[in-house]
Structures are given as structure tokens and as C-alpha cells.
PDB file of N, CA and C in Angstrom:
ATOM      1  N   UNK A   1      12.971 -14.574   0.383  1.00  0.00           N
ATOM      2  CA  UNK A   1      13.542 -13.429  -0.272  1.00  0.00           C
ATOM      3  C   UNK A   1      14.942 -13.133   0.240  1.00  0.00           C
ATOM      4  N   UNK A   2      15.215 -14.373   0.809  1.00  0.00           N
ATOM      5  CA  UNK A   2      16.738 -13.886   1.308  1.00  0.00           C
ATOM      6  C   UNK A   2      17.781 -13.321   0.321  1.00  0.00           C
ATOM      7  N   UNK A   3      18.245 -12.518   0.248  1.00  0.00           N
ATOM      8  CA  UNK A   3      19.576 -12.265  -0.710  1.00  0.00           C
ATOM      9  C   UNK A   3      18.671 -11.057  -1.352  1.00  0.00           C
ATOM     10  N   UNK A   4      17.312 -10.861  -1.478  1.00  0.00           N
ATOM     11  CA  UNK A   4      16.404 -10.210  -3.221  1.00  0.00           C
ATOM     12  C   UNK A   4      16.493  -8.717  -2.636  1.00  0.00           C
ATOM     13  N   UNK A   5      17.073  -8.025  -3.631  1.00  0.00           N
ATOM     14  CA  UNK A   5      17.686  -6.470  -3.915  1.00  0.00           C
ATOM     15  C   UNK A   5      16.167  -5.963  -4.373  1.00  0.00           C
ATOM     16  N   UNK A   6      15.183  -4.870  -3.873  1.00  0.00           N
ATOM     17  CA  UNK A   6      14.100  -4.047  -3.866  1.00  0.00           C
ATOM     18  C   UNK A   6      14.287  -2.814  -4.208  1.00  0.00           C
ATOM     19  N   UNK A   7      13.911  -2.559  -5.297  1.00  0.00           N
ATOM     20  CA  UNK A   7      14.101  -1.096  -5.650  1.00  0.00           C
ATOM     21  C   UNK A   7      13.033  -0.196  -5.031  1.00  0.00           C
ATOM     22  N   UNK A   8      13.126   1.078  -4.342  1.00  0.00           N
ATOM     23  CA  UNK A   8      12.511   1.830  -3.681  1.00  0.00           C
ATOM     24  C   UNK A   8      12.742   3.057  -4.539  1.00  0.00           C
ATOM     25  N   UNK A   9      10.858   2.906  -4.813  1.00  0.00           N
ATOM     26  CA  UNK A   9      10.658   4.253  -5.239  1.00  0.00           C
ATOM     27  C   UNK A   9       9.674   5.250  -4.453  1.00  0.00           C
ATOM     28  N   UNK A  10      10.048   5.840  -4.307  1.00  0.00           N
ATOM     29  CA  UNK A  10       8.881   6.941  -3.718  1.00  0.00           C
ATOM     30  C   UNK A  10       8.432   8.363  -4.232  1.00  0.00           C
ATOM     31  N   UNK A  11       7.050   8.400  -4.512  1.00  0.00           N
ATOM     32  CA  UNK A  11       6.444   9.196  -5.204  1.00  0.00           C
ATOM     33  C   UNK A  11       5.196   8.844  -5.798  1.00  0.00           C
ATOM     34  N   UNK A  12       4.511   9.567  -6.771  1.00  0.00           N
ATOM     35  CA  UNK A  12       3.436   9.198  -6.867  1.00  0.00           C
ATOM     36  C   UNK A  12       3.491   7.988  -8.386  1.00  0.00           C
ATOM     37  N   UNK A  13       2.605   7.135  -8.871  1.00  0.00           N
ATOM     38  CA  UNK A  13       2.927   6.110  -9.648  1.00  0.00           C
ATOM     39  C   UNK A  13       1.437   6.033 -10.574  1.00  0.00           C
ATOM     40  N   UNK A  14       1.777   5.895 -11.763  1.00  0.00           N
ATOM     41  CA  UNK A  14       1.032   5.900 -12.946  1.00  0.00           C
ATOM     42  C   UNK A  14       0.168   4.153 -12.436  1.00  0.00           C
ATOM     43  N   UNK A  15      -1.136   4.183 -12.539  1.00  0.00           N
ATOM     44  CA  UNK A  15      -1.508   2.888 -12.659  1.00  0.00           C
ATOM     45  C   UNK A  15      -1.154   1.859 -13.556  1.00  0.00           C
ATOM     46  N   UNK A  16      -0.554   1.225 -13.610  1.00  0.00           N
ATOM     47  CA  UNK A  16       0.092   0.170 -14.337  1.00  0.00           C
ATOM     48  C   UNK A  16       1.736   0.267 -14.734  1.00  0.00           C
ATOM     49  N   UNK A  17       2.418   1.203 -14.095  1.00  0.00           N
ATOM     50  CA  UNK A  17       3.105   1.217 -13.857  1.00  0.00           C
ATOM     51  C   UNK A  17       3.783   0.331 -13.077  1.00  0.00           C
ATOM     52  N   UNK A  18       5.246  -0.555 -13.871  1.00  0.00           N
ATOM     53  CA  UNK A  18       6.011  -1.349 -13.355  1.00  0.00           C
ATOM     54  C   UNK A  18       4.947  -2.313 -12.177  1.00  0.00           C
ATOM     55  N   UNK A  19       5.801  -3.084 -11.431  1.00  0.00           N
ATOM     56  CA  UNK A  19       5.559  -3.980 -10.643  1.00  0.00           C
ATOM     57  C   UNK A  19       5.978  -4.113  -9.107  1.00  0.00           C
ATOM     58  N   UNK A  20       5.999  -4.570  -8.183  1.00  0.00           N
ATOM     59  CA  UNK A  20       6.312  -4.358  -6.806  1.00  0.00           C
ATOM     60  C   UNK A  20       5.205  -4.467  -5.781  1.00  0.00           C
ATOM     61  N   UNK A  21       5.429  -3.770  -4.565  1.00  0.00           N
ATOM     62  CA  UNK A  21       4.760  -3.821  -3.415  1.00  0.00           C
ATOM     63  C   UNK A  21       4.415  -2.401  -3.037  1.00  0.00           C
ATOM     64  N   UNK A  22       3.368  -1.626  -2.538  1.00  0.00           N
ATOM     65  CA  UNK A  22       3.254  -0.275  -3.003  1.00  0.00           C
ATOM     66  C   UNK A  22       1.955  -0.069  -1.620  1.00  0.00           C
ATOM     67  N   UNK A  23       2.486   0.676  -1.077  1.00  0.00           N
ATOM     68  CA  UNK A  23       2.110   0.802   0.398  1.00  0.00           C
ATOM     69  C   UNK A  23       1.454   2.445   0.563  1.00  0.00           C
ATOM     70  N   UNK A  24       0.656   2.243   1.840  1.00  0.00           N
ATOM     71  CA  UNK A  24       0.077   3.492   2.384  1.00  0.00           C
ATOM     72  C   UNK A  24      -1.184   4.566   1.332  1.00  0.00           C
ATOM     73  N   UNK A  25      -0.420   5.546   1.134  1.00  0.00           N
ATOM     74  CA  UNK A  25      -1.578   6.500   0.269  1.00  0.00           C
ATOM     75  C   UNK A  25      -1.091   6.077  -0.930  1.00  0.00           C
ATOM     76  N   UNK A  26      -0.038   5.932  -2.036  1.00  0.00           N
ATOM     77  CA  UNK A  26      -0.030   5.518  -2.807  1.00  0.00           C
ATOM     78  C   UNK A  26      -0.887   4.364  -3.022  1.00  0.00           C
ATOM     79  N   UNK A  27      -1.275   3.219  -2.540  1.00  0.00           N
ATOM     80  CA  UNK A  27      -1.978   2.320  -2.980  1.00  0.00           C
ATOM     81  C   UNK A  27      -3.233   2.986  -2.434  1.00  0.00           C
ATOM     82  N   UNK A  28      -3.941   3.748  -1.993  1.00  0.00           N
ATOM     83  CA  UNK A  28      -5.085   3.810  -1.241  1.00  0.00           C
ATOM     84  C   UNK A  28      -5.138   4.431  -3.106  1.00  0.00           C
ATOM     85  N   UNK A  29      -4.546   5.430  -3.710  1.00  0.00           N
ATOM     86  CA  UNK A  29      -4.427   6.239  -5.045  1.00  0.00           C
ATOM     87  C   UNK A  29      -5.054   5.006  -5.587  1.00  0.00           C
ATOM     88  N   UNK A  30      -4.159   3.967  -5.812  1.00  0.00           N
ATOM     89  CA  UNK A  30      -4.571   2.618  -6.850  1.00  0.00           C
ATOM     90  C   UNK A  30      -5.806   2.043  -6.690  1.00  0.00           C
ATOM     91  N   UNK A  31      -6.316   2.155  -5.474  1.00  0.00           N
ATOM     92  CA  UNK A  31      -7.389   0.929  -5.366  1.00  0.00           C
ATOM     93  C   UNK A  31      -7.515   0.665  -4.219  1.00  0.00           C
ATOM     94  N   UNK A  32      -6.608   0.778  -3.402  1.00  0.00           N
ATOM     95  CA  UNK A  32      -6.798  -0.061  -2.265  1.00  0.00           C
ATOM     96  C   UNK A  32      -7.646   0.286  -0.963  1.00  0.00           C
ATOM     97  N   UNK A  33      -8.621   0.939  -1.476  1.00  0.00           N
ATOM     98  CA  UNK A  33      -9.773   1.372  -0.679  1.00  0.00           C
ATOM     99  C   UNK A  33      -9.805   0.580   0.881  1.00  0.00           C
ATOM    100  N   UNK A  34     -10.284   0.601   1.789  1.00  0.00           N
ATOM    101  CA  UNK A  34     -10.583   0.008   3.220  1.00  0.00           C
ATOM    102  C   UNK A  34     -12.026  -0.608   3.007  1.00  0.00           C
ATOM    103  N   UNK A  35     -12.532  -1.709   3.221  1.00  0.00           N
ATOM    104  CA  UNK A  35     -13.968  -2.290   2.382  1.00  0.00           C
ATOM    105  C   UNK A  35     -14.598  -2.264   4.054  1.00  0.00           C
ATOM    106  N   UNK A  36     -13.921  -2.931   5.326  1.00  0.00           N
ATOM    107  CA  UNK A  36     -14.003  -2.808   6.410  1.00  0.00           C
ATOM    108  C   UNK A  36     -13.707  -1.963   7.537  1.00  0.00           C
ATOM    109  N   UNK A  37     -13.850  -2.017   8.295  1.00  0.00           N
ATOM    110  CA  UNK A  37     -13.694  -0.811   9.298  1.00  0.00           C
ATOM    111  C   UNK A  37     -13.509  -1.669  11.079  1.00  0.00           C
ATOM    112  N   UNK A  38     -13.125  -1.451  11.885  1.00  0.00           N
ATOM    113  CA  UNK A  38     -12.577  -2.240  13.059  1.00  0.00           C
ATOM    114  C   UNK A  38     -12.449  -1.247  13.976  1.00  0.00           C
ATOM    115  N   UNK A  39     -13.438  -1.410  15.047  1.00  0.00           N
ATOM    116  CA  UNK A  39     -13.648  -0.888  16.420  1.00  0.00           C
ATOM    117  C   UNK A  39     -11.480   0.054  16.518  1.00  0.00           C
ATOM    118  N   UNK A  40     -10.941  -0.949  16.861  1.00  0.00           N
ATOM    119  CA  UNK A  40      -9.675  -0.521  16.908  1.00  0.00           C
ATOM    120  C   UNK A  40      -8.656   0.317  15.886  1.00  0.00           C
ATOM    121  N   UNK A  41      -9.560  -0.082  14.834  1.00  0.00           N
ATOM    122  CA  UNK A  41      -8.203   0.378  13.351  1.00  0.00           C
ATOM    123  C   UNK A  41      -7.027  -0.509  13.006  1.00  0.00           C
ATOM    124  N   UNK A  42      -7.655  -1.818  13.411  1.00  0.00           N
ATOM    125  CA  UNK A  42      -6.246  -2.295  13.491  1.00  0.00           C
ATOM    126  C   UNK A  42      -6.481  -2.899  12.287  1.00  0.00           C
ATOM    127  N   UNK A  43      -6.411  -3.070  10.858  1.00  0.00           N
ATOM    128  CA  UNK A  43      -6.665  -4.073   9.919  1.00  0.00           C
ATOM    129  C   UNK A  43      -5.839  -3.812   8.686  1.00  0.00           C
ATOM    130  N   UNK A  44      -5.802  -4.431   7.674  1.00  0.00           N
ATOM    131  CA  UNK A  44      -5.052  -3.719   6.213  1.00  0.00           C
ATOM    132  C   UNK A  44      -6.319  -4.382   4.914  1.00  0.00           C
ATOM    133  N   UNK A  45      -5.820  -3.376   4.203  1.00  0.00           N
ATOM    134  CA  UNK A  45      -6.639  -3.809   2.900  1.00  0.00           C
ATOM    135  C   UNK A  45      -5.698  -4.554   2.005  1.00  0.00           C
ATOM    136  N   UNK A  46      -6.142  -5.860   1.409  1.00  0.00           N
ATOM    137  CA  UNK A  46      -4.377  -6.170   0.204  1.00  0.00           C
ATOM    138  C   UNK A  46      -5.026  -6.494  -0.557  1.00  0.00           C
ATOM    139  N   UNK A  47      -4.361  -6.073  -1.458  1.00  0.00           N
ATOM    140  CA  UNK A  47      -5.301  -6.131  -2.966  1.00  0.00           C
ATOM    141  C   UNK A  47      -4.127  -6.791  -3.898  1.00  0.00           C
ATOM    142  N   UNK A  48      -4.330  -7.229  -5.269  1.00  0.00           N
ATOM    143  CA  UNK A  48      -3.529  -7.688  -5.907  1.00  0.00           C
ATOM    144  C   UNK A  48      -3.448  -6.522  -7.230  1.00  0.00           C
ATOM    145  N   UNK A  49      -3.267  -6.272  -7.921  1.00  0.00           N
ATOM    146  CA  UNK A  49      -3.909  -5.363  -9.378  1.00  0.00           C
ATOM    147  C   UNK A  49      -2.594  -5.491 -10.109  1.00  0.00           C
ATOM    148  N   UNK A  50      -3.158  -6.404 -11.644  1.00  0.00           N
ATOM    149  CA  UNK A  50      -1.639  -6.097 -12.674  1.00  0.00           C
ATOM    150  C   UNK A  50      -0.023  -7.246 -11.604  1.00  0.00           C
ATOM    151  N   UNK A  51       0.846  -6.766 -11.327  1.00  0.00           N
ATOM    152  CA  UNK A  51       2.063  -7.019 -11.014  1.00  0.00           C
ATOM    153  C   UNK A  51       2.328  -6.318  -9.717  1.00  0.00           C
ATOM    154  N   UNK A  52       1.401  -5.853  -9.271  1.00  0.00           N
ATOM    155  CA  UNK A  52       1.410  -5.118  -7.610  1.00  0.00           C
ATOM    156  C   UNK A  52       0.650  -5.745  -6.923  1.00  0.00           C
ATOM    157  N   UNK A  53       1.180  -5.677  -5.476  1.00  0.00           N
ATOM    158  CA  UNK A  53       0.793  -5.696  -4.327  1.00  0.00           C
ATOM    159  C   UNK A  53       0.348  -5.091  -3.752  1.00  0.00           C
ATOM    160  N   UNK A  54      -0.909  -4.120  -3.196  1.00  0.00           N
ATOM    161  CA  UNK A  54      -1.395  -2.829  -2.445  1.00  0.00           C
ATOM    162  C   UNK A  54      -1.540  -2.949  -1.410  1.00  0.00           C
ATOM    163  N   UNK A  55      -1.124  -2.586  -0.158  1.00  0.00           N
ATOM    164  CA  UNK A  55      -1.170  -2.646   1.520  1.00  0.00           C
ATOM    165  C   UNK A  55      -1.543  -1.311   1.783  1.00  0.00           C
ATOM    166  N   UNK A  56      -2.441  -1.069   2.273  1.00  0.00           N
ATOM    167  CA  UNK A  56      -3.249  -0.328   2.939  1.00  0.00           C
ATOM    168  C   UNK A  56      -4.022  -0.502   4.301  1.00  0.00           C
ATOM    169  N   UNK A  57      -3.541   0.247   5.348  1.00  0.00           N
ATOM    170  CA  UNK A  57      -4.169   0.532   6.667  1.00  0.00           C
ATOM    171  C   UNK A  57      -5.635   0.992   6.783  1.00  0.00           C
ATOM    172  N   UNK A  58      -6.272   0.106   7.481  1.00  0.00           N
ATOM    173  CA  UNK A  58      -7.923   0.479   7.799  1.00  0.00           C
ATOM    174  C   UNK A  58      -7.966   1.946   8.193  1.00  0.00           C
ATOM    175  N   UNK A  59      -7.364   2.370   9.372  1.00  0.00           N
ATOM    176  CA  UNK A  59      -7.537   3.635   9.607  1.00  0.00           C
ATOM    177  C   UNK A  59      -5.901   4.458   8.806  1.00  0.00           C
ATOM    178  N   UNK A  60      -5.465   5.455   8.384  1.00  0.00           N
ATOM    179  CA  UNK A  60      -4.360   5.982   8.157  1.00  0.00           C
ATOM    180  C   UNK A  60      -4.262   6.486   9.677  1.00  0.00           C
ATOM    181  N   UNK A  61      -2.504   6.471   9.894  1.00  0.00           N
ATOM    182  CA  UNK A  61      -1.656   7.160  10.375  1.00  0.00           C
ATOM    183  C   UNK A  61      -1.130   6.265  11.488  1.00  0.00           C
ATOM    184  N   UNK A  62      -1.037   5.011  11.049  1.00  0.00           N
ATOM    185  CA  UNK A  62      -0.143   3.894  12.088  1.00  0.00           C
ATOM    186  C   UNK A  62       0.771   3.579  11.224  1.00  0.00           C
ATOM    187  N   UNK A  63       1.439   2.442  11.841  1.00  0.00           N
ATOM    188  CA  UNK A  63       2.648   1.862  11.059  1.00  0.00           C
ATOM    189  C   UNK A  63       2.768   1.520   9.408  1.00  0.00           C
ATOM    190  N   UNK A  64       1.281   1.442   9.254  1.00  0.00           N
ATOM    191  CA  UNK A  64       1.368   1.883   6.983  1.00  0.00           C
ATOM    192  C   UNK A  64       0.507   2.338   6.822  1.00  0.00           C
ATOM    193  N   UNK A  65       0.133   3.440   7.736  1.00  0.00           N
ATOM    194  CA  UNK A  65      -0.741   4.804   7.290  1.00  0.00           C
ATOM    195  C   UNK A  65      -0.109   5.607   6.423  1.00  0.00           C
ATOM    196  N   UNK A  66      -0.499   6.749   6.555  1.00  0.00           N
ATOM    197  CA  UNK A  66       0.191   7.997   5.742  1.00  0.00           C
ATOM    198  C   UNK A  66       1.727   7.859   5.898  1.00  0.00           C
ATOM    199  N   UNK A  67       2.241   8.330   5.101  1.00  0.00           N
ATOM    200  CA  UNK A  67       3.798   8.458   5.417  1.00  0.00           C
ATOM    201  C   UNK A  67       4.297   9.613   5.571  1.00  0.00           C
ATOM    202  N   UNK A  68       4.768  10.063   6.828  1.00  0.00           N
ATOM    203  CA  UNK A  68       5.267  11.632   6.832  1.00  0.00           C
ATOM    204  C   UNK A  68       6.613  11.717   6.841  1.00  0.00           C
ATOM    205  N   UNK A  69       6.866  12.868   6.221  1.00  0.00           N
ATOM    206  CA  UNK A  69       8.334  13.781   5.957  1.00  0.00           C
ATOM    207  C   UNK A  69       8.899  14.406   6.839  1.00  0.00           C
TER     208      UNK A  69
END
């Protein structure tokens, strides 16, 4: 992806809406439920759906947990 320009949106997103990579509570919104669970919390959920990518944290509130303001 060297050189590839990413449009960043942030907010909440219609399911099937456009295409991209779509992280934290927004994808947890889409689908991207946690199926597993890990003594530590250390894991991600990735899902594919449509033209997205969903990354989601086993436990929220680490590095693509919740996202705070």
C-alpha cells in the first residue's frame, strides 16, 4: 500500500455502506461480534462483510477497543 491515499471517516455507518477497513465499536455495530474470549484479552475478531474489513478487540478498551474523545 505504499503511496495508497485512505479516506477517514468517522462516525457511525449505514451497513453496506461504501467500502474500507472499519475498526473498534463501529464494526462491533456491523457484525463483528468477539466469538472467543482469552484469559488475557489479547485477541481481534476480523470479519470480511460486502467490501469491508471489521477489526474488533476481544475485550474493548486497548489499542482497537473503544475509541475515546
Amino acid at each position: 500500500m505504499s503511496g495508497a491515499k485512505l479516506e477517514v471517516v468517522a462516525g457511525e455507518l449505514e451497513d453496506g455502506e461504501g467500502s474500507g477497513i472499519v475498526m473498534a465499536r463501529l464494526a462491533l455495530n456491523l457484525g463483528a461480534t468477539p466469538q472467543k474470549t482469552t484469559e488475557s484479552g489479547e485477541g481481534f475478531r476480523l470479519l470480511t462483510k460486502g467490501k469491508r474489513l471489521l477489526i474488533r478487540r476481544v475485550l474493548p478498551g486497548g489499542a482497537l477497543g473503544e475509541v475515546r474523545k
